[in-house]
C-alpha atoms as a PDB file:
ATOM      1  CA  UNK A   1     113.361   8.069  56.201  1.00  0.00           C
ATOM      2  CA  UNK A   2     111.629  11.061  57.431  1.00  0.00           C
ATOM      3  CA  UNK A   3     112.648  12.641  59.948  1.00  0.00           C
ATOM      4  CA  UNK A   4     109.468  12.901  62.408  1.00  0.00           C
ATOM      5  CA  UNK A   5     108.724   9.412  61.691  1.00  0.00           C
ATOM      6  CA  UNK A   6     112.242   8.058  62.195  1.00  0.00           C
ATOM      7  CA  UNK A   7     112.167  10.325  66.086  1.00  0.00           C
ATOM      8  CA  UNK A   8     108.508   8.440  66.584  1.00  0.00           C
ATOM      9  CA  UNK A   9     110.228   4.819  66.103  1.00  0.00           C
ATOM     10  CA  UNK A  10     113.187   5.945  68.198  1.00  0.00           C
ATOM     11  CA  UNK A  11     110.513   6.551  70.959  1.00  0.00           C
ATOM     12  CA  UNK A  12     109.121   3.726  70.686  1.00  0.00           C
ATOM     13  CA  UNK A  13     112.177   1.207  70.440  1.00  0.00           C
ATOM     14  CA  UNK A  14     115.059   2.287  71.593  1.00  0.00           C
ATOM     15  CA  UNK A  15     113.596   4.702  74.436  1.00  0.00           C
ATOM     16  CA  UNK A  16     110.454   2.525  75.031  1.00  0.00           C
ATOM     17  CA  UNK A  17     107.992   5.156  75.422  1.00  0.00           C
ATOM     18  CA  UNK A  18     104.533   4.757  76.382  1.00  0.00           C
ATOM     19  CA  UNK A  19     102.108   5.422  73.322  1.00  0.00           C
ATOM     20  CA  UNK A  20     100.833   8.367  75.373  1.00  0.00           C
ATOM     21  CA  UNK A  21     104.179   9.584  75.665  1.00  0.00           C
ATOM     22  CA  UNK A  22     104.870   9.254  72.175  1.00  0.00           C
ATOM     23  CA  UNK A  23     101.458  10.662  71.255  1.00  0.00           C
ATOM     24  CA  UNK A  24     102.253  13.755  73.821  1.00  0.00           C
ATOM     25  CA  UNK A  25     105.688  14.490  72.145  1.00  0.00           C
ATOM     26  CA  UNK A  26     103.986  14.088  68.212  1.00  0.00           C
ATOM     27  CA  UNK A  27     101.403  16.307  69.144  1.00  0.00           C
ATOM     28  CA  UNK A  28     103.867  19.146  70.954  1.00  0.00           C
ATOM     29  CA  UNK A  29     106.367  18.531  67.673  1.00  0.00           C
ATOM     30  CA  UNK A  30     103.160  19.251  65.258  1.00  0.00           C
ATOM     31  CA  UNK A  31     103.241  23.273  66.311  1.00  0.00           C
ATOM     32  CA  UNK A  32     106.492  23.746  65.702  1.00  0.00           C
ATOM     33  CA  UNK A  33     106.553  21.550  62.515  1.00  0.00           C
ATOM     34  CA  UNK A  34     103.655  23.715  61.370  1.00  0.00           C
ATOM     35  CA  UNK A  35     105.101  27.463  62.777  1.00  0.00           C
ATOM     36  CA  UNK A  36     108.425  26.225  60.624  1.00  0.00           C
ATOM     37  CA  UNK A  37     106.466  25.206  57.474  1.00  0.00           C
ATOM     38  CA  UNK A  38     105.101  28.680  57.766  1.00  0.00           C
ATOM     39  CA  UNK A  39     108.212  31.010  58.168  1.00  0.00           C
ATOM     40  CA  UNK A  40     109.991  28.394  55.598  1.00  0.00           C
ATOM     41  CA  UNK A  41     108.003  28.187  52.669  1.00  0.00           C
ATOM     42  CA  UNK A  42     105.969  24.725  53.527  1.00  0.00           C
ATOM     43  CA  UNK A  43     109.512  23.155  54.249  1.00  0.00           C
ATOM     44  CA  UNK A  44     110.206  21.168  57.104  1.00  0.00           C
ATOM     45  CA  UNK A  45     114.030  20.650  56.755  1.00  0.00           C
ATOM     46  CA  UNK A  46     115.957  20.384  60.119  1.00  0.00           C
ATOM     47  CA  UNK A  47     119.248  21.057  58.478  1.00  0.00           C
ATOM     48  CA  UNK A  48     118.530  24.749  57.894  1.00  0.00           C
ATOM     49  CA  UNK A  49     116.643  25.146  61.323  1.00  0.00           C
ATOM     50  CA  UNK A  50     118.498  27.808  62.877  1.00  0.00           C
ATOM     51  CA  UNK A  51     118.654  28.748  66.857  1.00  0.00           C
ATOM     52  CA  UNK A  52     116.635  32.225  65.702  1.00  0.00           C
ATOM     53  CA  UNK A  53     113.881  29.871  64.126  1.00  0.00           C
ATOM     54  CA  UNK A  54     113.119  28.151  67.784  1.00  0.00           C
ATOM     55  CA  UNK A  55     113.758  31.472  69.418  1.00  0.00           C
ATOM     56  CA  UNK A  56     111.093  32.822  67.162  1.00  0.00           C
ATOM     57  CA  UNK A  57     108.895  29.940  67.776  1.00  0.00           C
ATOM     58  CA  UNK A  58     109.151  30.422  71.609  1.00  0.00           C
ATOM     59  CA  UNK A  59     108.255  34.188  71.011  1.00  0.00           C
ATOM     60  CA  UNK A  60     105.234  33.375  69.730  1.00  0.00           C
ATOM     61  CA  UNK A  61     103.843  31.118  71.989  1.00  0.00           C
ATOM     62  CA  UNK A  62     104.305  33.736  74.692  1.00  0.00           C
ATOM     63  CA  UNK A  63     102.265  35.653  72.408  1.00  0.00           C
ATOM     64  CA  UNK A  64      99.785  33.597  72.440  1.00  0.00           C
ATOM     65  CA  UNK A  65      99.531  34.051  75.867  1.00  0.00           C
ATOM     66  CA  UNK A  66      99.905  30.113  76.789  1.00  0.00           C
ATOM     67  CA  UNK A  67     101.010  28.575  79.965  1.00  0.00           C
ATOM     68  CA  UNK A  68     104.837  28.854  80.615  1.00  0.00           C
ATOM     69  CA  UNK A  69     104.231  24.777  81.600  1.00  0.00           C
ATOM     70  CA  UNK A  70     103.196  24.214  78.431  1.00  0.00           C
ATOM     71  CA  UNK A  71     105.663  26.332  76.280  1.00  0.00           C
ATOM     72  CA  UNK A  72     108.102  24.286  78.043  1.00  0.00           C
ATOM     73  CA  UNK A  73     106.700  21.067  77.579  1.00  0.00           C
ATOM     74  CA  UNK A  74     106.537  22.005  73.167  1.00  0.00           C
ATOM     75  CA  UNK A  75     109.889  23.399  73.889  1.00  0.00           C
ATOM     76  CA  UNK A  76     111.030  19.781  75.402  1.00  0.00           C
ATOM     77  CA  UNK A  77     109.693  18.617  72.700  1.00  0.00           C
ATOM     78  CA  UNK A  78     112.216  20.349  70.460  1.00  0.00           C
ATOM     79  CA  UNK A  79     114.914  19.527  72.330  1.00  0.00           C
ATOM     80  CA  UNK A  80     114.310  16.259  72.551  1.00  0.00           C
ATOM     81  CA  UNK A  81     113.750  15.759  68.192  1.00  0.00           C
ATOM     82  CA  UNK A  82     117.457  17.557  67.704  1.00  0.00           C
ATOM     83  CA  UNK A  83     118.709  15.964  70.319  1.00  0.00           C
ATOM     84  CA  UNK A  84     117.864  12.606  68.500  1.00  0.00           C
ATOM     85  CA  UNK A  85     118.977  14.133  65.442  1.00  0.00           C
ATOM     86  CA  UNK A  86     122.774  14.865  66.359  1.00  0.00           C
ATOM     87  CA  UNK A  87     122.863  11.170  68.199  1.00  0.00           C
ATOM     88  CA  UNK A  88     121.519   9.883  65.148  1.00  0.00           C
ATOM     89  CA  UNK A  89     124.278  11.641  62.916  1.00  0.00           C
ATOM     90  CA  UNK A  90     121.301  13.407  61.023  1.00  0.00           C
ATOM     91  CA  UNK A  91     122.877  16.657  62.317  1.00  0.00           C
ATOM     92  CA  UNK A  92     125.921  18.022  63.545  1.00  0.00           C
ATOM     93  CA  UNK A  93     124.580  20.692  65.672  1.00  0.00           C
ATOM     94  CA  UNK A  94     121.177  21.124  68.087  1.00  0.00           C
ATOM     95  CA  UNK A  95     119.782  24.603  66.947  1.00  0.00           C
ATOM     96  CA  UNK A  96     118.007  23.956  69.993  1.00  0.00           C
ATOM     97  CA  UNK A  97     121.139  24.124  72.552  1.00  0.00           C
ATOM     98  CA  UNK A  98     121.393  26.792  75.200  1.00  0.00           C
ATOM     99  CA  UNK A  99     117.999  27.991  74.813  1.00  0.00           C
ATOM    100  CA  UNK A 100     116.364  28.682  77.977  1.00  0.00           C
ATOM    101  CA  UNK A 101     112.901  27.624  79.039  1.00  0.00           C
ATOM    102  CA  UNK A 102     110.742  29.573  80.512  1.00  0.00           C
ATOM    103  CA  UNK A 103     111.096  29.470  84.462  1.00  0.00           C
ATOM    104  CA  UNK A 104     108.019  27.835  86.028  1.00  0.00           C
ATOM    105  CA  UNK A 105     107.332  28.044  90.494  1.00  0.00           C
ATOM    106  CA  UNK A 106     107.256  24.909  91.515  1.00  0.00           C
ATOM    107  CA  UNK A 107     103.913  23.588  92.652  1.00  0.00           C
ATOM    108  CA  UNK A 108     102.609  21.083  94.847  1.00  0.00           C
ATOM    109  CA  UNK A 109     100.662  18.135  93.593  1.00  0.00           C
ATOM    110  CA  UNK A 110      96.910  18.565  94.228  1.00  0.00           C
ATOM    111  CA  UNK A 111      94.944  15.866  95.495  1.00  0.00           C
ATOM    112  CA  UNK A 112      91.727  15.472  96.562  1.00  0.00           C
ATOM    113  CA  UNK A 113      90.606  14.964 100.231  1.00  0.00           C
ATOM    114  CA  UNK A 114      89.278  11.542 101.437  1.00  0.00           C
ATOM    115  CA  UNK A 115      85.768  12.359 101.577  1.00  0.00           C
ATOM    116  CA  UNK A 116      85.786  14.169  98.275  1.00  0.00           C
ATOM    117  CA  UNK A 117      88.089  11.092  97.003  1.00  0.00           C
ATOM    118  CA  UNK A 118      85.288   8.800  98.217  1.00  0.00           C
ATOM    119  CA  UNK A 119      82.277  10.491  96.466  1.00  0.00           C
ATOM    120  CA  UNK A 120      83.988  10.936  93.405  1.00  0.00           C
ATOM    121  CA  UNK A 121      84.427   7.170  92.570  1.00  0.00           C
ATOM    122  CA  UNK A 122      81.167   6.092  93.677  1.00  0.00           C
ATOM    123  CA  UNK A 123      79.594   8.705  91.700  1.00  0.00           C
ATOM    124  CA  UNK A 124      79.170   6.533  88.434  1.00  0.00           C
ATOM    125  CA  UNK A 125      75.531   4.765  89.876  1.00  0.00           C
ATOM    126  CA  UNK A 126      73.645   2.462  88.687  1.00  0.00           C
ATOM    127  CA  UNK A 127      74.068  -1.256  86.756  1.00  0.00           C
ATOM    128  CA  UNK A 128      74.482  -0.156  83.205  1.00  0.00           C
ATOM    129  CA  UNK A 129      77.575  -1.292  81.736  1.00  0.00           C
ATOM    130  CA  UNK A 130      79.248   2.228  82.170  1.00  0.00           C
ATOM    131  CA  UNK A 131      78.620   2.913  85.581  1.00  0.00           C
ATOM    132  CA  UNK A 132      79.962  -0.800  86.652  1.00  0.00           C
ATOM    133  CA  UNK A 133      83.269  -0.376  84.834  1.00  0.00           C
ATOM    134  CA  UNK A 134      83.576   3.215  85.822  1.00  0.00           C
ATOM    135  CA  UNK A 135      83.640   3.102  89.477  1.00  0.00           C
ATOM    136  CA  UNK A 136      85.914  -0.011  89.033  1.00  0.00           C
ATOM    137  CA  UNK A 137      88.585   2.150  87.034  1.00  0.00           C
ATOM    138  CA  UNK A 138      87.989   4.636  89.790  1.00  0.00           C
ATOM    139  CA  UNK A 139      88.267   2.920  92.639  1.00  0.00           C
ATOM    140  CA  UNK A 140      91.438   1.274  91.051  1.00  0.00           C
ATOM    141  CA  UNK A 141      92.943   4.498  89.822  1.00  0.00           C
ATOM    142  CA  UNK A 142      92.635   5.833  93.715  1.00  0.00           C
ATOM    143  CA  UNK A 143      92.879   2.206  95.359  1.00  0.00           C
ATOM    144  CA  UNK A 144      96.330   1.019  93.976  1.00  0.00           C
ATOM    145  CA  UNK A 145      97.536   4.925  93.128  1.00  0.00           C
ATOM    146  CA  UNK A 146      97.849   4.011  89.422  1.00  0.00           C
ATOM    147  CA  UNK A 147      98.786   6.464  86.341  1.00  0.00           C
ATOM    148  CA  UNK A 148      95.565   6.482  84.012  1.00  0.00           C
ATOM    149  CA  UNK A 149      98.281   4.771  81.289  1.00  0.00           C
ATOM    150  CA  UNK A 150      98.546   2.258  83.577  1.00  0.00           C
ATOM    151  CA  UNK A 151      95.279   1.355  84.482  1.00  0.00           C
ATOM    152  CA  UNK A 152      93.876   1.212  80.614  1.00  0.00           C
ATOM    153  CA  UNK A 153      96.744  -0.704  80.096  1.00  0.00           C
ATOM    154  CA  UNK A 154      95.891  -3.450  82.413  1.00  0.00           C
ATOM    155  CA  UNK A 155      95.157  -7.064  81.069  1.00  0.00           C
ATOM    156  CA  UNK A 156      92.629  -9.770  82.616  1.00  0.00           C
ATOM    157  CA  UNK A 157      95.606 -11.558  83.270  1.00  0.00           C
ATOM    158  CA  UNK A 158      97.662  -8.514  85.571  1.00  0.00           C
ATOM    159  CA  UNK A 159      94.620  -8.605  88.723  1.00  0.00           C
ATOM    160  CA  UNK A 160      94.286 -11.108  90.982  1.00  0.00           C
ATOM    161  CA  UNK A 161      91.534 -10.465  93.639  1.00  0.00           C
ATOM    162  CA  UNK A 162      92.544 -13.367  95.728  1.00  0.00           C
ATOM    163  CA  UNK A 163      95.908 -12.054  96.331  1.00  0.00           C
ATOM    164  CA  UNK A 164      94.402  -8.143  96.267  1.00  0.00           C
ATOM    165  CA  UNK A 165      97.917  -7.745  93.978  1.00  0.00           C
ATOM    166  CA  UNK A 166      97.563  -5.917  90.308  1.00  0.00           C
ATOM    167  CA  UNK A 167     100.757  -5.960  88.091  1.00  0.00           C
ATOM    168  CA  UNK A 168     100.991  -2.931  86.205  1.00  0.00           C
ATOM    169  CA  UNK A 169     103.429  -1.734  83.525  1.00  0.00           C
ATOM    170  CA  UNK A 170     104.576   1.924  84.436  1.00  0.00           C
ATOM    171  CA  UNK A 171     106.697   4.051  82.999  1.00  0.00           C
ATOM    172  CA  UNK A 172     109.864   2.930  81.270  1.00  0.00           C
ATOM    173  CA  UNK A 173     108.489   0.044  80.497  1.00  0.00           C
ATOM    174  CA  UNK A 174     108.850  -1.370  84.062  1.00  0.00           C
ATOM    175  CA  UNK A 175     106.662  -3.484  86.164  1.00  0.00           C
ATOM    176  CA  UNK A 176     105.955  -3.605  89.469  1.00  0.00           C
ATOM    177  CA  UNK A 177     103.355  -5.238  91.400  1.00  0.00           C
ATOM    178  CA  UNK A 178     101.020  -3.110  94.115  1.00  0.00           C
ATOM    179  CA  UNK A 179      97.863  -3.814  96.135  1.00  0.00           C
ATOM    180  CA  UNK A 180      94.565  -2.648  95.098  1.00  0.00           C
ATOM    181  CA  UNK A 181      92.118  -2.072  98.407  1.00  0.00           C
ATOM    182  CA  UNK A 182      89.351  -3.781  99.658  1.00  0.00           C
ATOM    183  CA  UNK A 183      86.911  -2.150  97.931  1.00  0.00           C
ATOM    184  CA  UNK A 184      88.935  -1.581  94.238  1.00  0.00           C
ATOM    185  CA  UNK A 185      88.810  -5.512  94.786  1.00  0.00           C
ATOM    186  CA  UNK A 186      84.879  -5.605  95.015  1.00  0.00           C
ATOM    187  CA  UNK A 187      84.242  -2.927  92.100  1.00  0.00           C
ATOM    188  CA  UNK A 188      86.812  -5.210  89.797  1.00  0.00           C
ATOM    189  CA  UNK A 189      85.122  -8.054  90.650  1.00  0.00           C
ATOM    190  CA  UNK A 190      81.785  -6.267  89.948  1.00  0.00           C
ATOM    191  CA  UNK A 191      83.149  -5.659  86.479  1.00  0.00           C
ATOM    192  CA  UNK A 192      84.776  -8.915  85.823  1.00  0.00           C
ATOM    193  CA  UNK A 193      81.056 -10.474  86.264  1.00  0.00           C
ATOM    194  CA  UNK A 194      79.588  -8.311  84.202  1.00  0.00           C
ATOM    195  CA  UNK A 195      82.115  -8.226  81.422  1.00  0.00           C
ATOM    196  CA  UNK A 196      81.581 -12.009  81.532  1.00  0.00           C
ATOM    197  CA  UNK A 197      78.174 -11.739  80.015  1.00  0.00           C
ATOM    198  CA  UNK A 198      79.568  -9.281  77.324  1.00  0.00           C
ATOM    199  CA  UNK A 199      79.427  -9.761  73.975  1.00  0.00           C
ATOM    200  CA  UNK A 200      79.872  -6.800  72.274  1.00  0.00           C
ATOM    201  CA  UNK A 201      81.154  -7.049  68.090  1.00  0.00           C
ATOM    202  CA  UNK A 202      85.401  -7.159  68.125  1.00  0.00           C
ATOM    203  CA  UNK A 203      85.315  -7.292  71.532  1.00  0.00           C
ATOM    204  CA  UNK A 204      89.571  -7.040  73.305  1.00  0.00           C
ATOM    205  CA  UNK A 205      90.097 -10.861  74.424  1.00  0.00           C
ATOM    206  CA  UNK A 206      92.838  -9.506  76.805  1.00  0.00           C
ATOM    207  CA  UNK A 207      92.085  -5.906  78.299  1.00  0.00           C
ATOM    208  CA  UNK A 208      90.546  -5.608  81.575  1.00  0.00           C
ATOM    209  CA  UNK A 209      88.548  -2.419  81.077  1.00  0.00           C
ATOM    210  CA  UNK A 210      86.598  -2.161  77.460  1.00  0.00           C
ATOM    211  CA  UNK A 211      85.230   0.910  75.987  1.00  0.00           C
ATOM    212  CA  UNK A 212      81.982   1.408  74.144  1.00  0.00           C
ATOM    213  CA  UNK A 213      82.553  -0.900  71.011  1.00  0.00           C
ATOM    214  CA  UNK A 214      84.537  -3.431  72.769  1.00  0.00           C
ATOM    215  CA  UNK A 215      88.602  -2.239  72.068  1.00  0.00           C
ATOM    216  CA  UNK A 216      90.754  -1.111  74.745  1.00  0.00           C
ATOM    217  CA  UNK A 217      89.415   1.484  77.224  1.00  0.00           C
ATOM    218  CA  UNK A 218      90.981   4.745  76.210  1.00  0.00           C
ATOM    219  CA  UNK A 219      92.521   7.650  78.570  1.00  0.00           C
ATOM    220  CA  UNK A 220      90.328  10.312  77.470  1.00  0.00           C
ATOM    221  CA  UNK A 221      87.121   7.768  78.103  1.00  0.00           C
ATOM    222  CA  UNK A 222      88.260   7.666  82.097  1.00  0.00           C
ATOM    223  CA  UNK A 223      89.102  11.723  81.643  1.00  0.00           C
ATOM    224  CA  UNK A 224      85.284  12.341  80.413  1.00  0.00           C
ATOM    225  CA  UNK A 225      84.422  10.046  83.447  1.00  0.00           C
ATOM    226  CA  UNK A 226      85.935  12.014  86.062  1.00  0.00           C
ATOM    227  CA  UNK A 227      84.623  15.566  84.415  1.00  0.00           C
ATOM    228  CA  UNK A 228      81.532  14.042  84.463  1.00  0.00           C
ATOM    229  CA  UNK A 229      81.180  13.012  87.961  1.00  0.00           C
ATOM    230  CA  UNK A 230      83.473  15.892  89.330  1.00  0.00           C
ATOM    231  CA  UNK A 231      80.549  17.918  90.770  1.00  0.00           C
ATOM    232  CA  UNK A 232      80.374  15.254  93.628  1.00  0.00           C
ATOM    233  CA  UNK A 233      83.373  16.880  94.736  1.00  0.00           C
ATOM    234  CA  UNK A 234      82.939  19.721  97.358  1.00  0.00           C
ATOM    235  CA  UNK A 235      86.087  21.153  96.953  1.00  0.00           C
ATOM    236  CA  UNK A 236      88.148  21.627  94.509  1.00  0.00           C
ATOM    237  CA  UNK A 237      86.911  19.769  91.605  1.00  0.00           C
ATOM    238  CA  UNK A 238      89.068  16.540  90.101  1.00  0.00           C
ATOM    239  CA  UNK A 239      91.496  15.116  87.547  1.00  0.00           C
ATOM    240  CA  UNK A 240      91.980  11.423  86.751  1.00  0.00           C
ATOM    241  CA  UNK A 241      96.053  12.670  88.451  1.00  0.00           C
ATOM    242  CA  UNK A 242      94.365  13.507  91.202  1.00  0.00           C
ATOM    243  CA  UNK A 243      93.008  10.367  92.348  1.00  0.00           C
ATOM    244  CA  UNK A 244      96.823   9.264  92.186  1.00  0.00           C
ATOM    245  CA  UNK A 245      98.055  11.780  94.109  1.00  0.00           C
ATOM    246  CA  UNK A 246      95.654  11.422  96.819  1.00  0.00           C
ATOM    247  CA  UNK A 247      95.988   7.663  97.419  1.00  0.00           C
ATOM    248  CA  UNK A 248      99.815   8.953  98.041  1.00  0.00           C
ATOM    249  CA  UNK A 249      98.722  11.753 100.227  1.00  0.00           C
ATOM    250  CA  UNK A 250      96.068  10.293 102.170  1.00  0.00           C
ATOM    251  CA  UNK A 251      98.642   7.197 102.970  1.00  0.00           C
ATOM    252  CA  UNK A 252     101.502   9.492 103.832  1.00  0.00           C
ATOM    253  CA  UNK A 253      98.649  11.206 106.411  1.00  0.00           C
ATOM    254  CA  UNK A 254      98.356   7.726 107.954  1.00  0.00           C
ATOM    255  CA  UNK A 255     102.064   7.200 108.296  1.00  0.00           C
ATOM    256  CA  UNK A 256     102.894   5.059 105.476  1.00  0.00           C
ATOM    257  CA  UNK A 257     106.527   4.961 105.210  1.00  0.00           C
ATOM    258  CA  UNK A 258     107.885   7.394 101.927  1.00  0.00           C
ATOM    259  CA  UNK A 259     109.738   4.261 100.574  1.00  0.00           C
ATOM    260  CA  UNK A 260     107.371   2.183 100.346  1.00  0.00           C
ATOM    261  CA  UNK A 261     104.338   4.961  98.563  1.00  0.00           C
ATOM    262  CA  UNK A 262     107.837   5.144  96.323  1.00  0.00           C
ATOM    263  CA  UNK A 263     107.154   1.503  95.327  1.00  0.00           C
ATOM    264  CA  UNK A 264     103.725   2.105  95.269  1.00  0.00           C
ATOM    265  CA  UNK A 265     103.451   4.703  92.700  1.00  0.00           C
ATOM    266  CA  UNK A 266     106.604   3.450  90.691  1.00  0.00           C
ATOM    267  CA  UNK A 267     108.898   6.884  90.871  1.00  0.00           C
ATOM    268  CA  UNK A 268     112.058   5.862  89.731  1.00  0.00           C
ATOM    269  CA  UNK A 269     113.711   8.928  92.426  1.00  0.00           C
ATOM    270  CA  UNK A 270     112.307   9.414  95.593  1.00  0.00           C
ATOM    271  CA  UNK A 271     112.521  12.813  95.584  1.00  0.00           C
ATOM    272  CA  UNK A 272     109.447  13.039  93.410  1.00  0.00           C
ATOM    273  CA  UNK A 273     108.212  11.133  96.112  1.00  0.00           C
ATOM    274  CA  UNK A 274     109.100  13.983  98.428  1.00  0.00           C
ATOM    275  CA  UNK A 275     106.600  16.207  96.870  1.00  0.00           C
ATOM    276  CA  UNK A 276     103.988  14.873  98.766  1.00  0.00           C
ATOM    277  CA  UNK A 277     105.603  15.663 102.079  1.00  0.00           C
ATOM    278  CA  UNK A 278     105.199  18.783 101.606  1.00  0.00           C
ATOM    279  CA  UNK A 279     101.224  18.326 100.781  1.00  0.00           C
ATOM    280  CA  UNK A 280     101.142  16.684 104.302  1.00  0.00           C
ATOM    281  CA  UNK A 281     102.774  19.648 105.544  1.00  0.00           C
ATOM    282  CA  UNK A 282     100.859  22.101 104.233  1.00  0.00           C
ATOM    283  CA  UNK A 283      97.610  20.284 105.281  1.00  0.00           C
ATOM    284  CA  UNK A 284      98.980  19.835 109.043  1.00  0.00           C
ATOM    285  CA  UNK A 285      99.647  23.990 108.622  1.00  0.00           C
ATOM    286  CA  UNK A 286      95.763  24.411 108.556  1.00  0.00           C
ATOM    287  CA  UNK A 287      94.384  22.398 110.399  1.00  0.00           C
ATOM    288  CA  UNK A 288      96.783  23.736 113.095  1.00  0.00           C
ATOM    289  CA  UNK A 289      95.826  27.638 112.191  1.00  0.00           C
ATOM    290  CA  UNK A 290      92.357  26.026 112.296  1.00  0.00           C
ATOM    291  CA  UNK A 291      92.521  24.012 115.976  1.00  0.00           C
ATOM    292  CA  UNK A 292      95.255  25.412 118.066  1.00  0.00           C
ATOM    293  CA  UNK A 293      94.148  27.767 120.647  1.00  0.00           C
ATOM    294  CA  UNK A 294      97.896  29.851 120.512  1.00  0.00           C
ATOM    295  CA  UNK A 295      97.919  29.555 116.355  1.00  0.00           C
ATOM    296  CA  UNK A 296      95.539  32.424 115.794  1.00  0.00           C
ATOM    297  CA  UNK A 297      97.678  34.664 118.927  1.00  0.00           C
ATOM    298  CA  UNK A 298      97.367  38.339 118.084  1.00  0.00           C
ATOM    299  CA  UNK A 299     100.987  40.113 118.261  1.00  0.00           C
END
C-alpha cells in the first residue's frame, strides 16, 4: 500500500482523527511530498529520505518567508508520517529525529469582547435561509464554546432545547455534553422551524446545520460567515476560534470556576485551560492602568 494513503487510514482508525485533522496533516504532508519529488527526480520514496532532505525542506520554507507557526505545524507533519513509518516497521529509522523546530513566543488566545461577541452573531439579519442558520451556528459556536468541527458535526438528534444540553463529539473522538445559552436555544430553535419547511434536492436527514445544496454544513461555510460579518466588530476583527475563546474568557471574567470551562470546552489538560487566566489577567491589567487613580503615578 502506499505510503501516504496507508498514514491517512492510520489517522483515521487507529488514532481516530477528526477529518479536519486528517485533512490538516494531508495538506501540510503535500509540500513536502512535492519539495521531495522535486530534489528526487519525481520520487517519493521514504526509504532514501535522508535527515539533510527535511533539513533542506525546512530551509526553504524559511525562505519563503512563512510563519515559524506554520513551518512547525508542516514540520509536525513530518514527524508525525516517519514516526508512523518506524511503528509500522516500514522503516527502521525517522530521518526526521532530532530536528529542531523553529522556536515560536507563546501567545495568548484572542477573544473577542462581549459587546463585540454580541454584534458579531447577530450580524447575519434577516429571514432568508442563510441568515437564520447563521446566527444559530453563531450563537452556538459562542453560546456552548464549541470548536467549529464540532458544531458542523452536530446531528438533529445531539440538541435538546428543553434540557438547553447539546452533545458534541470533540476531539479524540470523545463526547461530552455542555449547555448552550438562552439565546443559542432561541436561534436553534429558529432554525429547526425553518429547516422543517426545507426541501432542498439530497437534502442530510441527520445534520443539524445544512449548507447551500442540502449536505452537511462545511467549516469553511461558517469561516466565510464570520469574515463576512466581522466588520460589526469594533475591535479587533474575528475568527470562528474566537467566538470559542471568548465564551471561555468572558465566563472566567464572571467567576466561573477553571474546572468546570475545562469541561466546557473539552481540554483533555487543564493547563490549556490555564491560558485563559492569563487573558483575564491581562484584561484586569488595563482596565486597572485605565481606572485607578495611583496606576498612572509619575515616579
Amino acid at each position: 500500500m502506499d505510503p501516504l494513503i496507508a498514514f491517512t487510514r492510520y489517522l483515521e482508525t487507529e488514532k481516530r482523527s477528526s477529518p479536519l485533522t486528517v485533512s490538516g496533516y494531508r495538506r501540510d504532508l503535500s509540500f513536502f511530498v512535492a519539495y521531495v519529488r522535486e530534489a528526487l527526480a519525481d520520487r517519493f520514496d521514504p526509504a532514501v529520505i535522508t535527515r539533510d532532505h527535511i533539513r533542506a525542506y525546512l530551509r526553504s520554507l524559511h525562505e519563503g518567508d512563512l510563519a515559524a507557526t506554520t513551518i512547525q505545524r508542516r514540520l509536525a507533519a513530518v514527524r508525525a508520517f516517519f514516526k508512523f513509518m518506524v511503528k509500522s516497521d516500514r522503516l527502521e529509522h525517522d530521518p526526521s529525529a532530532r530536528i529542531a523546530s523553529p522556536k515560536i513566543g507563546k501567545s495568548l488566545p484572542r477573544f473577542l469582547s462581549p459587546d463585540d461577541a454580541a454584534r458579531l452573531v447577530t450580524a447575519p439579519e434577516g429571514d432568508l435561509t442563510e441568515a437564520i442558520r447563521d446566527r444559530a451556528v453563531l450563537e452556538l459556536t459562542y453560546g456552548a464554546g464549541l470548536r467549529v468541527s464540532e458544531v458542523i458535526g452536530l446531528d438533529l438528534v445531539d440538541v435538546d432545547l428543553d434540557t438547553t444540553l447539546v452533545r458534541v463529539l470533540g476531539k479524540g473522538r470523545k463526547t461530552r455534553i455542555v449547555p448552550m445559552g438562552r439565546l443559542a436555544v432561541d436561534a436553534v430553535r429558529a432554525w429547526l422551524n425553518h429547516r422543517s419547511t426545507l426541501t432542498t434536492r439530497d437534502q442530510h436527514p441527520t445534520a443539524l446545520f445544512l449548507g447551500a445544496r442540502g449536505g452537511r454544513l462545511y467549516a469553511r461555510a461558517v469561516q466565510r460567515t464570520v469574515e463576512a460579518h466581522r466588520a460589526a466588530c469594533a475591535e479587533n476583527g474575528a475568527t470562528p476560534h474566537w467566538l470559542r475563546h471568548a465564551a471561555a474568557t468572558h465566563m472566567l471574567g464572571s467567576g466561573a470556576d477553571l474546572r468546570a470551562i475545562q469541561e466546557l470546552l473539552g481540554h483533555a489538560s487543564l493547563r490549556t485551560t490555564q491560558r485563559y487566566t492569563h487573558v483575564d489577567v491581562e484584561t484586569l491589567m488595563k482596565v486597572y492602568d485605565r481606572a485607578h487613580p495611583r496606576a498612572r503615578t509619575s515616579a
